[in-house]
Structure formats: structure tokens, C-alpha cells
N, C-alpha and C. Protein backbone atom coordinates (compact mmCIF):
# COMPACT_ATOMS: atom_id res chain seq x y z
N UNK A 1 4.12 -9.85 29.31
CA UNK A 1 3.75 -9.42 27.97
C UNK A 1 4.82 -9.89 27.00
N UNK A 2 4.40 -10.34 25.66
CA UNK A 2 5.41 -10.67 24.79
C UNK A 2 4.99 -10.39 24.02
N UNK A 3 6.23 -9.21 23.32
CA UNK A 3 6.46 -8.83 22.16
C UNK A 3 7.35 -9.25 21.09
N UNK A 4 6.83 -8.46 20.14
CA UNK A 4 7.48 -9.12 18.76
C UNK A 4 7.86 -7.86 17.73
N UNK A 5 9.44 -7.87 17.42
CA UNK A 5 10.04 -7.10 16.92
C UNK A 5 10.42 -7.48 15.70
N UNK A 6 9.97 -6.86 14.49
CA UNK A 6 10.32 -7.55 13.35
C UNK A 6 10.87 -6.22 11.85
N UNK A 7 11.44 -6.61 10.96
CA UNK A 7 12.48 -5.65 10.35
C UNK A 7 12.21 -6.18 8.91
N UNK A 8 12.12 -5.48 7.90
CA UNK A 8 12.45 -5.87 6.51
C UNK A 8 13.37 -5.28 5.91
N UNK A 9 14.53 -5.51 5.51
CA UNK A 9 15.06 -5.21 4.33
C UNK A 9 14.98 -5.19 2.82
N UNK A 10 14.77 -4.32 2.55
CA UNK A 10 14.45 -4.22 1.02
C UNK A 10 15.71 -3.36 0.03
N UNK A 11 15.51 -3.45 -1.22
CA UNK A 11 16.40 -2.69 -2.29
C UNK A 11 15.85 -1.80 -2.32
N UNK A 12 14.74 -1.23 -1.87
CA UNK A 12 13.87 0.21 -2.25
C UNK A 12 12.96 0.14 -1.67
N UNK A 13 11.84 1.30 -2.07
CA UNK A 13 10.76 1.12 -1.38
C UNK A 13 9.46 0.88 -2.79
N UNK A 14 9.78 0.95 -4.05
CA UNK A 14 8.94 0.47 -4.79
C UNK A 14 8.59 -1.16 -5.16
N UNK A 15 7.16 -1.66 -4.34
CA UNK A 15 7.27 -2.86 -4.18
C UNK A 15 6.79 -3.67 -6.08
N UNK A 16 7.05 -2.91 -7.09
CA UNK A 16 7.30 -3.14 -8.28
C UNK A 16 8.62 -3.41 -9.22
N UNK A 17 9.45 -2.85 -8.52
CA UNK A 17 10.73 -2.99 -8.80
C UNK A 17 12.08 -3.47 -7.76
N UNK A 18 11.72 -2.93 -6.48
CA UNK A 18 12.18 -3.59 -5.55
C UNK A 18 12.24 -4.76 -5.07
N UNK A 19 13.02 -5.64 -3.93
CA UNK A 19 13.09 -7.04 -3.52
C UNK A 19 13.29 -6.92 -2.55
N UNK A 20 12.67 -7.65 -1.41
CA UNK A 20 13.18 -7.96 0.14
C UNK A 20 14.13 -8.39 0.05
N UNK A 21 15.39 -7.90 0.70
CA UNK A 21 16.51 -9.10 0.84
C UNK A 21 16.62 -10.07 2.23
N UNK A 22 15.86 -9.08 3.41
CA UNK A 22 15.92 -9.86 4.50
C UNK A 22 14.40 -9.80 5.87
N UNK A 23 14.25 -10.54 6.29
CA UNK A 23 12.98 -10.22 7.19
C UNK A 23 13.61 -10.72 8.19
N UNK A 24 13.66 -10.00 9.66
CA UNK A 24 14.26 -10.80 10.77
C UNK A 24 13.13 -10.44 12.03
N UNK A 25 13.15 -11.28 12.82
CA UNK A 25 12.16 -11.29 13.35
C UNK A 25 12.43 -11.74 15.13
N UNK A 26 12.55 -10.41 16.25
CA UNK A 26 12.81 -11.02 17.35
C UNK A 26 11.96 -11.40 18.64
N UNK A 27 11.80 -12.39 19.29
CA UNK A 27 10.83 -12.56 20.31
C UNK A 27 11.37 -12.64 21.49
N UNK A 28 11.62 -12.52 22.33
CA UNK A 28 12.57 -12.45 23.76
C UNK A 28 13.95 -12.33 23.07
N UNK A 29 14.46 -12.99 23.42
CA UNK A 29 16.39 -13.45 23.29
C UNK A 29 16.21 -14.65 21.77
N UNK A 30 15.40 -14.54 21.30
CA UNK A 30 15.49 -15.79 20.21
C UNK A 30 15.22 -14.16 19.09
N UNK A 31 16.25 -14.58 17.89
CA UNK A 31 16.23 -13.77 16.85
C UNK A 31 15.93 -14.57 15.58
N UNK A 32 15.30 -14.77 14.49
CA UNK A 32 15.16 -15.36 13.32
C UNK A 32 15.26 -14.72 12.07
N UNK A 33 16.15 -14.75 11.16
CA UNK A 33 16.24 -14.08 9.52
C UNK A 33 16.38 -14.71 8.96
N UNK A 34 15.24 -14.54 7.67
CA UNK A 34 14.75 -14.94 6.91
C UNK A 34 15.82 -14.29 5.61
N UNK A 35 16.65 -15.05 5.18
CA UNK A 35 17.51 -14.14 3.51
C UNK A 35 17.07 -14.61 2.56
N UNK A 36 16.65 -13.87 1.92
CA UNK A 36 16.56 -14.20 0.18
C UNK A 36 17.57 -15.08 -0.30
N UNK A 37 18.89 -14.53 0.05
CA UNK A 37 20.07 -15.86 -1.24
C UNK A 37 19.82 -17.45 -0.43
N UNK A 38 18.97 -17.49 0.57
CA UNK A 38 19.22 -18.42 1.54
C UNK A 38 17.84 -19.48 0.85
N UNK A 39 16.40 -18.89 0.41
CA UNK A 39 15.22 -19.06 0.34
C UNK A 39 15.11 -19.02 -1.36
N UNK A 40 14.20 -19.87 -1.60
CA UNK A 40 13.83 -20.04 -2.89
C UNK A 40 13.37 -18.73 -3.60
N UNK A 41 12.49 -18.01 -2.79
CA UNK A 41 12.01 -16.41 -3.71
C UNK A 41 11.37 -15.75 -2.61
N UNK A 42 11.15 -14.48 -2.59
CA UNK A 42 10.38 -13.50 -1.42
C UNK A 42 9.31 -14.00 -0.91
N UNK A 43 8.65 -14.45 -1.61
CA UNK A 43 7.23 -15.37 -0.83
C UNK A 43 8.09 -16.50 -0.13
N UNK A 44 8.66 -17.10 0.00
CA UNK A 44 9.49 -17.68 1.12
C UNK A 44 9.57 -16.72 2.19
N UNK A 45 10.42 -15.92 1.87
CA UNK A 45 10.27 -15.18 2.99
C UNK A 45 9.45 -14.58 4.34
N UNK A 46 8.31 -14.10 3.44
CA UNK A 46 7.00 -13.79 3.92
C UNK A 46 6.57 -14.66 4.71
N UNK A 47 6.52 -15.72 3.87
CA UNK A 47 5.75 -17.47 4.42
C UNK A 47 6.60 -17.61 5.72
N UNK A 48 7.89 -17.47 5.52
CA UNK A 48 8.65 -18.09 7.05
C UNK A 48 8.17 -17.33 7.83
N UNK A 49 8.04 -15.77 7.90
CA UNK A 49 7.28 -15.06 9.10
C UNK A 49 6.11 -15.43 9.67
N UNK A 50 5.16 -15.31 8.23
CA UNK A 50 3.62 -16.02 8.95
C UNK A 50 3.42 -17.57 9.51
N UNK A 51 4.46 -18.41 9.01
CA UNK A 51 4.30 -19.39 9.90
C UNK A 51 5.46 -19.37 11.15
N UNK A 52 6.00 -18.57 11.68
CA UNK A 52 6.61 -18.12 13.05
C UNK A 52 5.32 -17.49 13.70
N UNK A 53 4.92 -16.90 13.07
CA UNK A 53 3.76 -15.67 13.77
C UNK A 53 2.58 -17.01 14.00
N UNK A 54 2.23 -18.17 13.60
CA UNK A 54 1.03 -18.68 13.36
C UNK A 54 1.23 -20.19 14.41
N UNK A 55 2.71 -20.14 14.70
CA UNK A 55 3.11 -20.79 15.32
C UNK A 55 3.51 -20.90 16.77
N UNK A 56 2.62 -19.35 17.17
CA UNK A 56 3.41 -19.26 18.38
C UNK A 56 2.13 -19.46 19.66
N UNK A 57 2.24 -19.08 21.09
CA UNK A 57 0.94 -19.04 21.63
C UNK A 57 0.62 -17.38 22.12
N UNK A 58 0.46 -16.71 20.34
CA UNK A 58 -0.14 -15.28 20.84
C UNK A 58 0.68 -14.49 21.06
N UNK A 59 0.44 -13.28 21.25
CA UNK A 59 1.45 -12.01 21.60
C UNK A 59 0.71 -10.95 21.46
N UNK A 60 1.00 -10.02 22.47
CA UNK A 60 0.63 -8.32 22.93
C UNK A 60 0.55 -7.35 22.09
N UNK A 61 2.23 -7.49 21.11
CA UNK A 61 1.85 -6.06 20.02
C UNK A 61 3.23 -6.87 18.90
N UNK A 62 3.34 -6.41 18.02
CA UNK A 62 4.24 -6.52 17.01
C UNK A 62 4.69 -4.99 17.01
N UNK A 63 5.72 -4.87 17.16
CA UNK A 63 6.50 -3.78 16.99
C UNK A 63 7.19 -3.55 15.68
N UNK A 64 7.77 -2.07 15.35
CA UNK A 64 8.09 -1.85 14.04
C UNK A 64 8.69 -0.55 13.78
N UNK A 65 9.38 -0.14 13.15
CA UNK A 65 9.90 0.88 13.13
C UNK A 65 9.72 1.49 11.46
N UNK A 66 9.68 2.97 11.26
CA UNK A 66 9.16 3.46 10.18
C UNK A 66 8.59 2.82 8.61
N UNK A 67 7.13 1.77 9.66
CA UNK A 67 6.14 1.25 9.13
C UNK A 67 5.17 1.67 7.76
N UNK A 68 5.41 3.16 7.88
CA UNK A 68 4.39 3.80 6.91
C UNK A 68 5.30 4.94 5.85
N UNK A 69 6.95 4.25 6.16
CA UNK A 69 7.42 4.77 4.87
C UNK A 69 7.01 4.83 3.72
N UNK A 70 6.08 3.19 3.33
CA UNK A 70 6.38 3.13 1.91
C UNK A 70 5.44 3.72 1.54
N UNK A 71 4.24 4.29 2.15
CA UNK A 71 2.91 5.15 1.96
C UNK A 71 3.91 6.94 1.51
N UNK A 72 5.35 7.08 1.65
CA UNK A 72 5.36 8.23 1.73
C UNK A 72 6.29 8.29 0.56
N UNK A 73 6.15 9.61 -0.28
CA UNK A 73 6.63 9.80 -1.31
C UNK A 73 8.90 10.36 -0.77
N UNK A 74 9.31 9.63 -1.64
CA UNK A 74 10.78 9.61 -0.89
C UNK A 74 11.20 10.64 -1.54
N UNK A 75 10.58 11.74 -2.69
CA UNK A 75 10.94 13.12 -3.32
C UNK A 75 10.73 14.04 -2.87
């Protein structure tokens, strides 16, 4: 089975005022991050994931850790 572990960093959680600063993304022993000061603008970012993800042959689950923060009010 191969999984896929992947992380965003952001300045916040309001995606109106906030910015990703980092997306990293791990598949076995191979790790990939994606930085903002590194990439032209956040849709770079994004883009480098979906073409890792679009590039590969398939996978079991994408893993994630507190996924449905930004659905939750932080007050």
C-alpha cells in the first residue's frame, strides 16, 4: 500500500487574507516542499502538488492531519 502524507502551512486560517507559505508532501522516504519565497505565487504551489499527485502510478489514501480546521470557527 502507498501512502501519501501531505502538510500546508499557512499565515492563518482565513483563506481571504491569509497565504500558504509551504506545502510538503511525503511518499515513502522521498519528501517534497513546495515554498512560496522559492515559487512565483501560491498557485505554484498548489500546481506543484497536483502535478506530483498526477504524476504518480496511484495511491491507497492521502493522509492529513487536522483537515477540517478551517471549517471551524478559531473563537
Amino acid at each position: 500500500m502507498v501512502d501519501y502524507y501531505f502538510d500546508i502551512e499557512t499565515t492563518g486560517l482565513n483563506p481571504f487574507e491569509d497565504r500558504i507559505l509551504t506545502i510538503q508532501m511525503k511518499r515513502g522516504n522521498d519528501i517534497t516542499v513546495w515554498k512560496l519565497w522559492e515559487e512565483k505565487d501560491e498557485m505554484s504551489l498548489v500546481a506543484g502538488l497536483f502535478d506530483n499527485l498526477r504524476n504518480t502510478n496511484g495511491f491507497d489514501s492521502i493522509c492529513g492531519y487536522n483537515w477540517d480546521s478551517e471549517d471551524k470557527d478559531e473563537g
